[in-house]
N, C-alpha and C. Protein backbone atom coordinates (compact mmCIF):
# COMPACT_ATOMS: atom_id res chain seq x y z
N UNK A 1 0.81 -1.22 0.00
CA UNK A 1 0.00 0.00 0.00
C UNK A 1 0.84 1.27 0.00
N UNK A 2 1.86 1.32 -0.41
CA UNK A 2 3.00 2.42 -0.16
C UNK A 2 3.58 2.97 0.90
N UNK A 3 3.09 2.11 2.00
CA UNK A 3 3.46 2.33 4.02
C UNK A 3 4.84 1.27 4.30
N UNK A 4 5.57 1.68 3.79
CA UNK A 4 7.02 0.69 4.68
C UNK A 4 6.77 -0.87 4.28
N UNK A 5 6.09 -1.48 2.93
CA UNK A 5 6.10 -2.40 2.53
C UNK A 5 6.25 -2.58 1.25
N UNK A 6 7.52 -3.91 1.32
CA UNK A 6 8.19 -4.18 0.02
C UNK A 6 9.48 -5.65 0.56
N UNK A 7 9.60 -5.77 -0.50
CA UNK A 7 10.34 -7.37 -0.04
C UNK A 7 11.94 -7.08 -0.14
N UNK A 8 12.90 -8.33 1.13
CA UNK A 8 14.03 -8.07 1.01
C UNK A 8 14.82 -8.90 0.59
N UNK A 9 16.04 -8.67 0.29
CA UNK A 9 16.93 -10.34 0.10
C UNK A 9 18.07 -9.55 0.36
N UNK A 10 19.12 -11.23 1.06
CA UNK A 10 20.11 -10.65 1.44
C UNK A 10 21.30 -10.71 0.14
N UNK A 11 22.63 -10.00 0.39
CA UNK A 11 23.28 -9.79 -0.34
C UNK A 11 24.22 -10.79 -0.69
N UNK A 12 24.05 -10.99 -2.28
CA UNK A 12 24.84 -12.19 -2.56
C UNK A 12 25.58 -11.72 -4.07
N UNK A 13 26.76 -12.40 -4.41
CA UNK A 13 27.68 -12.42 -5.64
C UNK A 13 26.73 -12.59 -6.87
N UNK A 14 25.59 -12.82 -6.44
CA UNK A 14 24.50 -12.77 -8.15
C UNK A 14 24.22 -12.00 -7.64
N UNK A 15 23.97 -10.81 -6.89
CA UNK A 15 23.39 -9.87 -7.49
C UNK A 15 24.56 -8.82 -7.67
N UNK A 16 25.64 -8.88 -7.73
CA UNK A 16 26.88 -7.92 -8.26
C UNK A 16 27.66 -8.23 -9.11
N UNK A 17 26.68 -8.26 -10.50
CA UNK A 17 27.27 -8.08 -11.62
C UNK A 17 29.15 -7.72 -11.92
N UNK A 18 29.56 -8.40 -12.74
CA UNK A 18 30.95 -7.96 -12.45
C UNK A 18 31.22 -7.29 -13.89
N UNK A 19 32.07 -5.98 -14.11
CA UNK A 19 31.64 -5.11 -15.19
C UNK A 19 31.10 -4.13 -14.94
N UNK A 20 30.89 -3.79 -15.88
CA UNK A 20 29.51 -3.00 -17.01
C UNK A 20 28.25 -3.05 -17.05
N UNK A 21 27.95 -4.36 -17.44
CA UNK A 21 26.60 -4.89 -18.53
C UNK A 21 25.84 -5.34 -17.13
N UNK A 22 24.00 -5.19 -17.33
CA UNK A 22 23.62 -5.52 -15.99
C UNK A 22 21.75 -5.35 -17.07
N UNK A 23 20.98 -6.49 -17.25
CA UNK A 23 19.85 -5.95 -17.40
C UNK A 23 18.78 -6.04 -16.00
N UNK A 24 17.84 -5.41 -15.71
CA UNK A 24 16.89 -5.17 -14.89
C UNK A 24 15.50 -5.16 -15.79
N UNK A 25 14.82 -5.89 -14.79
CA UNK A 25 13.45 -5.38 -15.32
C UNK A 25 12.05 -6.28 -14.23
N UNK A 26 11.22 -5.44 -14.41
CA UNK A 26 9.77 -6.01 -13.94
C UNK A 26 8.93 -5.66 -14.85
N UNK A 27 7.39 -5.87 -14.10
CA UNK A 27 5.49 -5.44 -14.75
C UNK A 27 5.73 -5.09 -13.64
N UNK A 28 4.78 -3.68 -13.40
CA UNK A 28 4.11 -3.06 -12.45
C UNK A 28 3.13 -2.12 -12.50
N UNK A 29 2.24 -2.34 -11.87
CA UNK A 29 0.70 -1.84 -11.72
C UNK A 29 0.48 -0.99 -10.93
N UNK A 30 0.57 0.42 -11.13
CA UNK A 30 0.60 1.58 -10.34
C UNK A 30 -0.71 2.12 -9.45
N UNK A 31 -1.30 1.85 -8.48
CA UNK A 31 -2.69 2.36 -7.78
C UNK A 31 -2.39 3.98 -7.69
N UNK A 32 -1.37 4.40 -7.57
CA UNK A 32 -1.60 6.20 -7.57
C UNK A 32 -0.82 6.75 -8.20
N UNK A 33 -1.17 7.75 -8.93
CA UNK A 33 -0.80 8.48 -10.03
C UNK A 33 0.36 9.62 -9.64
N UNK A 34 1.60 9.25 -10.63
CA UNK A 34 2.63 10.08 -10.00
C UNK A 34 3.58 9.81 -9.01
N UNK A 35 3.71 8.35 -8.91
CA UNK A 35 4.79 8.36 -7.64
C UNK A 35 5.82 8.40 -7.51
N UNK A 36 6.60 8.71 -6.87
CA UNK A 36 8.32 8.64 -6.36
C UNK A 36 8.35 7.62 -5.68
N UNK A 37 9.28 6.68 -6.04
CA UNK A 37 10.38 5.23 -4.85
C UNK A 37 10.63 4.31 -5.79
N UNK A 38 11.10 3.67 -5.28
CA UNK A 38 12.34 2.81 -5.61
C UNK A 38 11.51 1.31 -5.72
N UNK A 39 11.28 0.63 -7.38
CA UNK A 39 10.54 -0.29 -7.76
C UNK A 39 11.53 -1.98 -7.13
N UNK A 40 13.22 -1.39 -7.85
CA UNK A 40 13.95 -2.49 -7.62
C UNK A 40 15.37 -1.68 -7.09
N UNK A 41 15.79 -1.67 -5.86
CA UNK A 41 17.32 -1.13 -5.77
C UNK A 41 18.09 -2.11 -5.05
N UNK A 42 19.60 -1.74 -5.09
CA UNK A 42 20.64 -2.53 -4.49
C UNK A 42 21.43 -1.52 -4.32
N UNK A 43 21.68 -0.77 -3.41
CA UNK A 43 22.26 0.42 -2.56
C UNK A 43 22.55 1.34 -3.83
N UNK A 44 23.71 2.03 -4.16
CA UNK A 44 23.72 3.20 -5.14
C UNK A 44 24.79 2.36 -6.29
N UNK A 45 24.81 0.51 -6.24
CA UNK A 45 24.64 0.22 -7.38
C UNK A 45 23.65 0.23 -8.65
N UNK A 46 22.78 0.25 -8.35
CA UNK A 46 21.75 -0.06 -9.69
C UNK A 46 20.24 0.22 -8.99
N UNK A 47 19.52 0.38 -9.87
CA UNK A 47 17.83 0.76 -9.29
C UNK A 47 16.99 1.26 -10.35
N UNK A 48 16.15 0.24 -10.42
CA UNK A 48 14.88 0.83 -11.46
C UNK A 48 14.04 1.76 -10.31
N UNK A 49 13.67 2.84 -10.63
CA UNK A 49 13.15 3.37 -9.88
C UNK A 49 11.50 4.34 -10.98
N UNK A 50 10.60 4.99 -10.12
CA UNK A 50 9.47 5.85 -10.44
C UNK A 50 9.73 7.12 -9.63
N UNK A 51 9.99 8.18 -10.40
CA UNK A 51 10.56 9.73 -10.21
C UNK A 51 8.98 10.24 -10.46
N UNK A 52 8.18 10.94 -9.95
CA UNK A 52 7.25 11.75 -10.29
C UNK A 52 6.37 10.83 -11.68
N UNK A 53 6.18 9.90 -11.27
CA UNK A 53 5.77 8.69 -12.33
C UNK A 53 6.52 8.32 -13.25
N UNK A 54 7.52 9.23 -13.44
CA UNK A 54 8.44 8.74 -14.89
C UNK A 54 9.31 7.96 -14.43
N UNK A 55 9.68 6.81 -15.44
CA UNK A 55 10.35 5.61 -15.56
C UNK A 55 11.55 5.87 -15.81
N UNK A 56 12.63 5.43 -14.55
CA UNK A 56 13.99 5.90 -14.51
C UNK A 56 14.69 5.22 -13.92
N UNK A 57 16.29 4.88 -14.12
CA UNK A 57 17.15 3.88 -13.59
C UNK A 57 18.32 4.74 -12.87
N UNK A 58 18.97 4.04 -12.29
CA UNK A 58 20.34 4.91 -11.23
C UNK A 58 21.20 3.50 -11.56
N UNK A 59 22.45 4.18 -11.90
CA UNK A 59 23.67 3.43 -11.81
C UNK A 59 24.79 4.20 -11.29
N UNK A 60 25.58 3.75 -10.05
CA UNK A 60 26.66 4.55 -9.34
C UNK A 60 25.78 5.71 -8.47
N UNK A 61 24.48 5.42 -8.36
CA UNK A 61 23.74 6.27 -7.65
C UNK A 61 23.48 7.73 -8.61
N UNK A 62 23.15 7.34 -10.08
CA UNK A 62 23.77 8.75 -10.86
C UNK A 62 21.93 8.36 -11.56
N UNK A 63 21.23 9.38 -11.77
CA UNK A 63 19.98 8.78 -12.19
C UNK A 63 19.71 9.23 -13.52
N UNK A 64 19.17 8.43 -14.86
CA UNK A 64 18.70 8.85 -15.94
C UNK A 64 17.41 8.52 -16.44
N UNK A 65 16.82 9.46 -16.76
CA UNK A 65 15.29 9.08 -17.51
C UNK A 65 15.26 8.63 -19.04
N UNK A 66 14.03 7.63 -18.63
CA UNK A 66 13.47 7.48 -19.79
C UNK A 66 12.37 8.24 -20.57
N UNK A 67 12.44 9.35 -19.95
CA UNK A 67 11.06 10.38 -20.59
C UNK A 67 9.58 9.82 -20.45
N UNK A 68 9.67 8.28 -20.14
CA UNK A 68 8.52 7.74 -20.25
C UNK A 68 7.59 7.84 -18.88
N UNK A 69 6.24 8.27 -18.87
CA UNK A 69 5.27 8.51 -17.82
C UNK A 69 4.57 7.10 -18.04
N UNK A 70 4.65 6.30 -16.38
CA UNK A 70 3.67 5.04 -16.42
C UNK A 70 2.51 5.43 -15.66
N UNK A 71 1.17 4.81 -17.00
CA UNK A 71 0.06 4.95 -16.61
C UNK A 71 -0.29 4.50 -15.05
N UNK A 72 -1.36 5.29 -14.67
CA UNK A 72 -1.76 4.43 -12.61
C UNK A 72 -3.29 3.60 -13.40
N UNK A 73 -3.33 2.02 -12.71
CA UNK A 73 -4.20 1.16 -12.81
C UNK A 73 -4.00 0.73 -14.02
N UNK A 74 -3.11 -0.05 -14.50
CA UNK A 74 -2.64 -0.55 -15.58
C UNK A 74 -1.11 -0.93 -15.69
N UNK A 75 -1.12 -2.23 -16.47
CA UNK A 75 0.47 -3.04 -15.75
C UNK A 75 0.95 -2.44 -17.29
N UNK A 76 2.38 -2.14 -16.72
CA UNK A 76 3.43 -1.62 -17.67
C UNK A 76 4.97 -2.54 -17.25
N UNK A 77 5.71 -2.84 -18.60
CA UNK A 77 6.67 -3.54 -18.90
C UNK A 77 7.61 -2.43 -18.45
N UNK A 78 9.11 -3.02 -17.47
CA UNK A 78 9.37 -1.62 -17.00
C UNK A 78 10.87 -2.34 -17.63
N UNK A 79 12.33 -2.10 -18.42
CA UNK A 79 13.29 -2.96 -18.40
C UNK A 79 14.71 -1.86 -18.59
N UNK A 80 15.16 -1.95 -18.12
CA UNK A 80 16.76 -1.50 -18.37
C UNK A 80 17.81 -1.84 -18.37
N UNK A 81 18.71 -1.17 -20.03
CA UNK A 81 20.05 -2.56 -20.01
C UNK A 81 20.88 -0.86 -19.70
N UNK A 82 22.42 -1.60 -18.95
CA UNK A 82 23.72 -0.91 -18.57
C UNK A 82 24.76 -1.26 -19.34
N UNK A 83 25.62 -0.46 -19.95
CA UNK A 83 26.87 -1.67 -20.88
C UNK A 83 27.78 -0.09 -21.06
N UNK A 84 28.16 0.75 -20.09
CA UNK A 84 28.42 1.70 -20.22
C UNK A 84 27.78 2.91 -19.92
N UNK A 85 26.01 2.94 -21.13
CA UNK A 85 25.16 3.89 -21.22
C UNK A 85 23.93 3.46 -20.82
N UNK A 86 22.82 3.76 -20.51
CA UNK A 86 21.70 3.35 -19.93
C UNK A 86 20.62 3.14 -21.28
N UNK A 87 19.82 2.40 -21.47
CA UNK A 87 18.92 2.10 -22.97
C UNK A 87 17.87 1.74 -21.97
N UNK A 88 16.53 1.60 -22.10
CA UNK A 88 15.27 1.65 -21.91
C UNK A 88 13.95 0.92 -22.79
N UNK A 89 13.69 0.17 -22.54
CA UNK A 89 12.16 0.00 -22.87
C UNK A 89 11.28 -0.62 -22.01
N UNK A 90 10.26 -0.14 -22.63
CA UNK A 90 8.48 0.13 -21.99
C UNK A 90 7.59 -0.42 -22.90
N UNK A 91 7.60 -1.55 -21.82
CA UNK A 91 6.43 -2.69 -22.72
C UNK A 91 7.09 -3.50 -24.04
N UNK A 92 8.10 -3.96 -24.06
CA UNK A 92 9.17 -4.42 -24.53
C UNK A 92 9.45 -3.47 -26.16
N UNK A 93 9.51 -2.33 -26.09
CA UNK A 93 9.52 -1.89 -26.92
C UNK A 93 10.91 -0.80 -26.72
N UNK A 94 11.88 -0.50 -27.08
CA UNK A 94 12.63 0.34 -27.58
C UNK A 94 12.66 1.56 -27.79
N UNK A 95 13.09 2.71 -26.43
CA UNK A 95 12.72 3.88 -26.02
C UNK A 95 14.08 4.55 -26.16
N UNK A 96 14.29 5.50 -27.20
CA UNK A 96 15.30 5.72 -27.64
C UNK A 96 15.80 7.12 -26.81
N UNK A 97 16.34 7.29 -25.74
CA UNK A 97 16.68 7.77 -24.90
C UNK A 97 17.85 8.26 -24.21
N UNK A 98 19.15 9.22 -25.36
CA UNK A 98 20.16 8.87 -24.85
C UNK A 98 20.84 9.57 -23.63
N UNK A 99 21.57 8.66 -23.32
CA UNK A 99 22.30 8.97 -21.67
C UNK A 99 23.80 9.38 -21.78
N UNK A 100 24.61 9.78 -20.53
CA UNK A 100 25.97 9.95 -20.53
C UNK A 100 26.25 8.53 -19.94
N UNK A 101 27.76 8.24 -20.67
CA UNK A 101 27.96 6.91 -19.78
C UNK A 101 28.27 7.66 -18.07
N UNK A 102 27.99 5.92 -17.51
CA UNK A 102 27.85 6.26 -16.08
C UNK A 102 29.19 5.34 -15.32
N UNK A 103 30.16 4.84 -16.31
CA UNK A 103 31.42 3.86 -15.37
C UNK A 103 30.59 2.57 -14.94
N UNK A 104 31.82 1.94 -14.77
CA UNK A 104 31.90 0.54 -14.12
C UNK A 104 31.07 0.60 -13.18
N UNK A 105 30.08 -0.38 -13.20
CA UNK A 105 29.55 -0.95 -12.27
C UNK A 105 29.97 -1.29 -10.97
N UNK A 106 29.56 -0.56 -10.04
CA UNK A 106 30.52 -0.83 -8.58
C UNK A 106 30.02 -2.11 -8.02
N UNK A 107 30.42 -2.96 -6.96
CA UNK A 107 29.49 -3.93 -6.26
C UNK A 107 29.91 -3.09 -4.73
N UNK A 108 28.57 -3.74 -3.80
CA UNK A 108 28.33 -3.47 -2.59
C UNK A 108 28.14 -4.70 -1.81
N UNK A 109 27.32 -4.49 -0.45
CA UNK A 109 27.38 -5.13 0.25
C UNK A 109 25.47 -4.74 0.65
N UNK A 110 25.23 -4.08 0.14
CA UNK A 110 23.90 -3.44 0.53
C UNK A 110 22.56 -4.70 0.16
N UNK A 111 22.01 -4.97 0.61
CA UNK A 111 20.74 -5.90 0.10
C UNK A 111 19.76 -5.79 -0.78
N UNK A 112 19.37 -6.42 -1.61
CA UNK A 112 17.87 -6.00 -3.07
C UNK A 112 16.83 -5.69 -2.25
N UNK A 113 16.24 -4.88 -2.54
CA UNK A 113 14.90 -4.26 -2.22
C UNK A 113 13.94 -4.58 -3.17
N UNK A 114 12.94 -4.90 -3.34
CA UNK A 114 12.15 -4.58 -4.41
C UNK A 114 10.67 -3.80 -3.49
N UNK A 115 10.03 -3.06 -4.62
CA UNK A 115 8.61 -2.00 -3.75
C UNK A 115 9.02 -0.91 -2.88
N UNK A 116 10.39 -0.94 -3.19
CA UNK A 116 10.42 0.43 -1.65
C UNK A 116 11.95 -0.02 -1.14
N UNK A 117 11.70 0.36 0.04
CA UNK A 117 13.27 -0.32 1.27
C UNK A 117 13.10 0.91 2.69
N UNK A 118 13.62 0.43 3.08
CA UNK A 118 13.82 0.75 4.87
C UNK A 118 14.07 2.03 4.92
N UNK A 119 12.91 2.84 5.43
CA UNK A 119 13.03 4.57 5.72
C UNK A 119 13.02 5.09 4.49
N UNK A 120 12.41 4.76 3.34
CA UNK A 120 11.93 5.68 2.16
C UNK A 120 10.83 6.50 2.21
N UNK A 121 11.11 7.54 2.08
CA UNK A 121 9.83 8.21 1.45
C UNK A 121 8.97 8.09 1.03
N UNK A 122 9.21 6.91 0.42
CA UNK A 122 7.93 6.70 -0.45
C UNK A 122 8.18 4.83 -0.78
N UNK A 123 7.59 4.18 -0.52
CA UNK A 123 7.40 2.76 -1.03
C UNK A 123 6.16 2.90 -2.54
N UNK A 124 6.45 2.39 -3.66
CA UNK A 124 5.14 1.52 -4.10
C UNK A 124 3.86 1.35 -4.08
N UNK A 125 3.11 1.94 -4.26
CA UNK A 125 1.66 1.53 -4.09
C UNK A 125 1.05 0.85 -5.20
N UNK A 126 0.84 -0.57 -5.06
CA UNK A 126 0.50 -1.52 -6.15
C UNK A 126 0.64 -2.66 -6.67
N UNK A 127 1.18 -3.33 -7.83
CA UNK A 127 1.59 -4.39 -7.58
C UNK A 127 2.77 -4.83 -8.77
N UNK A 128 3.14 -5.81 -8.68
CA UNK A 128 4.63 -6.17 -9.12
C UNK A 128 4.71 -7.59 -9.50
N UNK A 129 5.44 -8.09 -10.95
CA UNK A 129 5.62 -9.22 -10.83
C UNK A 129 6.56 -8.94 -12.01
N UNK A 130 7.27 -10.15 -12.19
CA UNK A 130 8.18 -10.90 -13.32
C UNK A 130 9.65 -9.97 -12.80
N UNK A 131 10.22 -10.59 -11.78
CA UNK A 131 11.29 -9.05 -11.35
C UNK A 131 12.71 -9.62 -11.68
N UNK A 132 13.54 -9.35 -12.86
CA UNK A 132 14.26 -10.24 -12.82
C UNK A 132 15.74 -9.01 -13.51
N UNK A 133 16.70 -9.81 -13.03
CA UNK A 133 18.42 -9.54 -13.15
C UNK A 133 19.25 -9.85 -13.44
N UNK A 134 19.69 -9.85 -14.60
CA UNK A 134 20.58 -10.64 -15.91
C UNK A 134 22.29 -9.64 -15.52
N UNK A 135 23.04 -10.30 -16.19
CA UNK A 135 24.54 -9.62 -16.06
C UNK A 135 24.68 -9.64 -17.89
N UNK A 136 23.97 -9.93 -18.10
CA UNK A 136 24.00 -9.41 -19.84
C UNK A 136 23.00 -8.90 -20.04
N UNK A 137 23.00 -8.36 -21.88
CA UNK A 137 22.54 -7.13 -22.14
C UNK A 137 21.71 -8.24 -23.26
N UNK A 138 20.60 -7.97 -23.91
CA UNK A 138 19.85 -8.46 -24.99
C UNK A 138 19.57 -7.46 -26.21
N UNK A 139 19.06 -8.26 -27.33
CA UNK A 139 18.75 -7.73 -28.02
C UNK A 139 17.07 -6.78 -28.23
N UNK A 140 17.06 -6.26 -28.69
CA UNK A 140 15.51 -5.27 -28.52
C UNK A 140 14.43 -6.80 -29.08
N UNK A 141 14.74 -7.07 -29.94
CA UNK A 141 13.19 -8.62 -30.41
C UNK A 141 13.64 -9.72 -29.03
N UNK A 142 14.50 -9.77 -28.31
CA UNK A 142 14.71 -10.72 -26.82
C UNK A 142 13.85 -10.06 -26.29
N UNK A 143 14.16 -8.93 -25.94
CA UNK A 143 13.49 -8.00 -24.58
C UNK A 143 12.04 -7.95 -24.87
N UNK A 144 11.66 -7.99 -26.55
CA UNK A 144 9.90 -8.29 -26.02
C UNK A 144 9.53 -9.30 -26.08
N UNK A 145 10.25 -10.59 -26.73
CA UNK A 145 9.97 -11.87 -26.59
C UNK A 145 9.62 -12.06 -25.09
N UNK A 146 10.64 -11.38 -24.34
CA UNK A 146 10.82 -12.19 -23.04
C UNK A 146 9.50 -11.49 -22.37
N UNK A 147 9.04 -10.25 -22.25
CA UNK A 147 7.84 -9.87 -21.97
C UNK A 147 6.78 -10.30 -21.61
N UNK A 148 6.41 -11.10 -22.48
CA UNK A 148 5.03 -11.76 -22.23
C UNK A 148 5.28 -13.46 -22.00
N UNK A 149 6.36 -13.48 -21.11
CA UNK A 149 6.70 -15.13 -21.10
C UNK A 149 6.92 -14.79 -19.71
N UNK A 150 6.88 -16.14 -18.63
CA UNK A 150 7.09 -16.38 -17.32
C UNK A 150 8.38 -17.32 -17.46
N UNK A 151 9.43 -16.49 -16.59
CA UNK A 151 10.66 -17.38 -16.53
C UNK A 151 11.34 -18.20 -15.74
N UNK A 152 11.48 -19.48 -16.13
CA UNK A 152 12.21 -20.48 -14.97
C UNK A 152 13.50 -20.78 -15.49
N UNK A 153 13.53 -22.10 -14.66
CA UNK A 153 14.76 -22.96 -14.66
C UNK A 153 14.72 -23.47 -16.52
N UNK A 154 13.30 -23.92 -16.51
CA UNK A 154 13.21 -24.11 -18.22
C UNK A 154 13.40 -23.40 -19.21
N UNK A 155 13.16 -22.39 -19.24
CA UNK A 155 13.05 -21.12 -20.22
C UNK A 155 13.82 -19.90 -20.15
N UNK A 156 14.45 -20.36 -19.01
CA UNK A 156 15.44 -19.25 -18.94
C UNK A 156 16.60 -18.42 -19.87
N UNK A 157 17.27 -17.32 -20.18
CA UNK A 157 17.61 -17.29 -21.43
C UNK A 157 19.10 -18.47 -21.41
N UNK A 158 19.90 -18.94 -22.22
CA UNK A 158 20.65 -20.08 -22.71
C UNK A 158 21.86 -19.55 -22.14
N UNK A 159 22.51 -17.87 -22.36
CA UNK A 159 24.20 -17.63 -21.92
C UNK A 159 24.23 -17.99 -20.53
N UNK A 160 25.45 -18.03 -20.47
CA UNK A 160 25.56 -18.08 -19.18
C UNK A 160 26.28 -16.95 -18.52
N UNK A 161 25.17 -16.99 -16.94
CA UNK A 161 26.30 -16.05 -16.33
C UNK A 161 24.62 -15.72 -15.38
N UNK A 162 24.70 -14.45 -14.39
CA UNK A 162 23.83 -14.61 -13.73
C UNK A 162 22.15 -14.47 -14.35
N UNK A 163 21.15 -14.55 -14.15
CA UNK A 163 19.91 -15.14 -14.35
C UNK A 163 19.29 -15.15 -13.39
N UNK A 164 18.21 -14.12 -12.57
CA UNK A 164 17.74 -14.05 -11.57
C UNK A 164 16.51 -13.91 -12.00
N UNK A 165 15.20 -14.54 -11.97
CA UNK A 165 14.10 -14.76 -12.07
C UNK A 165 12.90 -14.67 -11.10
N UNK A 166 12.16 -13.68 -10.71
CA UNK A 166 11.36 -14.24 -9.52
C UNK A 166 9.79 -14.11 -10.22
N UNK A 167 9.48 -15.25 -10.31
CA UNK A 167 8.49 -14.67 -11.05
C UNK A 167 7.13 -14.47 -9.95
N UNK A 168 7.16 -14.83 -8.96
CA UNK A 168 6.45 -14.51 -8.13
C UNK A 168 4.85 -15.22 -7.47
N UNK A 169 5.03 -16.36 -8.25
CA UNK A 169 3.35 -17.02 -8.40
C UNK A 169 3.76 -18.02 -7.50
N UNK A 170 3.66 -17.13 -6.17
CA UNK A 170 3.06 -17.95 -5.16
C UNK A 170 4.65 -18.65 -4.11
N UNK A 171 5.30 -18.16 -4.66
CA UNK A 171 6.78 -18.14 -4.28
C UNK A 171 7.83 -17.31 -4.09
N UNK A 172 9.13 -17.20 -3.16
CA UNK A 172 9.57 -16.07 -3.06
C UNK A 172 11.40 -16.24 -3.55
N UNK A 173 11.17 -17.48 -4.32
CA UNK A 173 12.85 -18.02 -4.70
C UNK A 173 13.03 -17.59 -5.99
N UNK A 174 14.51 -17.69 -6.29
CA UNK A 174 14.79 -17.72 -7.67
C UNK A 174 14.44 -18.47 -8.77
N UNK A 175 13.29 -18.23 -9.74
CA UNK A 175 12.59 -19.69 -10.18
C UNK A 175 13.39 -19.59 -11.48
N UNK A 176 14.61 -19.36 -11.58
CA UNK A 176 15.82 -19.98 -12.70
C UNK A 176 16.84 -20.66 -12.14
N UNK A 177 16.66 -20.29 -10.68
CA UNK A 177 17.66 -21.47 -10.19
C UNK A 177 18.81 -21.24 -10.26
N UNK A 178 19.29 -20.23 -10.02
CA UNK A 178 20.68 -19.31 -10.50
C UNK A 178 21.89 -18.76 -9.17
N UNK A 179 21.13 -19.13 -8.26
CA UNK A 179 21.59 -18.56 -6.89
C UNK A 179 21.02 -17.23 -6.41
N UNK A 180 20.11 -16.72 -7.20
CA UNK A 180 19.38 -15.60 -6.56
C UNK A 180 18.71 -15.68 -5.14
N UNK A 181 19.05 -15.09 -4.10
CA UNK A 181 18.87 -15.02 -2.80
C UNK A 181 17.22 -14.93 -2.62
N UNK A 182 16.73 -15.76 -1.69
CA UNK A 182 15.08 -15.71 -1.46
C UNK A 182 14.78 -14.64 -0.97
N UNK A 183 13.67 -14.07 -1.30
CA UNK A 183 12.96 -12.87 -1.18
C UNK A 183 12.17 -12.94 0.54
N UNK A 184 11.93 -12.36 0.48
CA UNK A 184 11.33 -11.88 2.33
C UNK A 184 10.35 -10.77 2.09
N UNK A 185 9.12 -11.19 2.36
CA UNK A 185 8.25 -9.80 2.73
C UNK A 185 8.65 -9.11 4.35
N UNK A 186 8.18 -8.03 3.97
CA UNK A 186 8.31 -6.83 4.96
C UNK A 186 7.07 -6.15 5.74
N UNK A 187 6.51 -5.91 6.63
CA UNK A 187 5.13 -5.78 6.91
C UNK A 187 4.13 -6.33 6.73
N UNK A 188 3.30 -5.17 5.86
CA UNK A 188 2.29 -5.74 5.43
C UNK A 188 2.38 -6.18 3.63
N UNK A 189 3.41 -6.30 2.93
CA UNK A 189 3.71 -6.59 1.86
C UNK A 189 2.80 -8.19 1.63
N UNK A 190 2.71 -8.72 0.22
CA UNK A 190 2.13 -9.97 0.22
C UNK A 190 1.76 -10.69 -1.00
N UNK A 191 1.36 -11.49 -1.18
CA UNK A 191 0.68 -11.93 -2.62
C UNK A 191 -0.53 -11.31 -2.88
N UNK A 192 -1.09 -10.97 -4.07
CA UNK A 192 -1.69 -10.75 -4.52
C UNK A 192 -2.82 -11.69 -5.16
N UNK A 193 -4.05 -12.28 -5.00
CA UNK A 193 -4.83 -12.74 -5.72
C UNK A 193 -6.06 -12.32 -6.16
N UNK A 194 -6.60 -13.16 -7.37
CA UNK A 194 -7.88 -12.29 -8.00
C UNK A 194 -8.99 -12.94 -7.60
N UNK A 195 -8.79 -13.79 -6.74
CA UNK A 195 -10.33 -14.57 -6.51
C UNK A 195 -10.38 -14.00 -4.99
N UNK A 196 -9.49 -12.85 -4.76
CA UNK A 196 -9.79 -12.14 -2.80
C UNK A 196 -11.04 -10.85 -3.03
N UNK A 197 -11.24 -10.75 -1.94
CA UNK A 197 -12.50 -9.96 -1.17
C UNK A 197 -12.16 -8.81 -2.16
N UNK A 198 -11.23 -8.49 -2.35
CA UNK A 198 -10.66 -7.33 -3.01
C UNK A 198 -10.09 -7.27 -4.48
N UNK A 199 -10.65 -6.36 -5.05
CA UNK A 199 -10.26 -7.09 -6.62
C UNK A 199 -8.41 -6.95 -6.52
N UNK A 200 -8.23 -7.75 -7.35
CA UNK A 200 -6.86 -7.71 -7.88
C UNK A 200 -6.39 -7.81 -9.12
N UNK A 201 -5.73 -7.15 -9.94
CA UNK A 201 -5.62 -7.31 -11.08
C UNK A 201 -4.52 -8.70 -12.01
N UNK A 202 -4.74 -9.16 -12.66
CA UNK A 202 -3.93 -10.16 -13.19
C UNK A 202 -2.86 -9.88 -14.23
N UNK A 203 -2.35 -10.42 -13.68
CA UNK A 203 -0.52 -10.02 -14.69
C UNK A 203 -0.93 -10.17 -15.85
N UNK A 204 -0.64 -9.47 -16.98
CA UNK A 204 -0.57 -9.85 -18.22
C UNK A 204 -0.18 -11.26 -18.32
N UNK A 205 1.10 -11.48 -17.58
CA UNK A 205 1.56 -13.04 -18.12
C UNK A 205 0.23 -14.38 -17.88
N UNK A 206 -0.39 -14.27 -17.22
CA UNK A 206 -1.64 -15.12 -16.67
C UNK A 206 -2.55 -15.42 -18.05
């Protein structure tokens, strides 16, 4: 509900990319229009984040937009690749957006957040799924292939190297099986279903 809830994991060697190259991405379903916080971060390495609703990433703690405004009550494809410069697309589509490079990818010691994190301003209000963290970069027809697909241990993409998958149905592990650290809710954070007292909306991927 955007009150100090959002999920944690502790800090592990998959999630510190070594390099450059680092893709990110989720779906997320915005309940209020316009928000500021932090969708996916890992201290002032890397962070998909929502600036005044617009869709924006931080690398080295340095932040760049994608110009793009995500609709509230409606799931949007959120993805960002690093390989130097920051590239963007929304809804697996190719948002031509250019950035200054931002340097080497630092690693930390800090833990993944996803929805928010500890003493923000602002958490999330809404909902979230397909949240996943590659150490490579794809091609633009990958990035919407992969869109509308749910990813495991099966389907996961073929290179190797890290592959962090959560897809979220009903579980809080890495469902590629990659060493991605298990997720932890925080408060009142939780699953989401559509057959509760309360409507809920269904992932595109469903």
């Amino acid at each position: 509900d955007g009150n100090e809830d959002y999920l944690a994991a502790k800090d592990t060697s998959t999630l510190n990319p070594a390099g450059n190259v680092i893709t990110v991405e989720c779906w997320v379903f915005p309940r209020v229009l316009n928000q500021t916080c932090n969708l996916i971060t890992k201290g002032n390495q890397y962070a998909l984040i929502l600036e005044s609703g617009f869709f924006k990433a931080k690398i080295n703690g340095i932040t760049a937009s994608s110009g793009v405004s995500i609709p509230v009550n409606s799931w949007s494809k959120l993805t960002f690749q690093y390989n130097g410069s920051i590239e963007f697309h929304a809804n697996g589509k190719y948002v031509n957006s250019p950035n200054p490079a931002l340097g080497i990818l630092t690693t930390g010691t800090d833990s993944l957040y996803i929805g928010g994190m500890p003493g923000a301003t602002g958490d999330f209000n809404g909902f979230m799924d397909e949240v996943r963290i590659f150490d490579y970069n794809f091609s633009d027809d990958e990035i919407y292939q992969m869109s509308f697909q749910s990813l495991d241990k099966s389907n996961a993409p073929s290179a190797s190297g890290i592959k962090i998958c959560y897809n979220l149905d009903g579980t809080l592990n890495d469902n590629a099986e990659s060493g991605g650290p298990k997720l932890i809710f925080r408060n009142n954070a939780g699953f989401s279903h559509p057959g509760g007292n309360v409507y809920k909306p269904v992932s595109p991927l469903v």
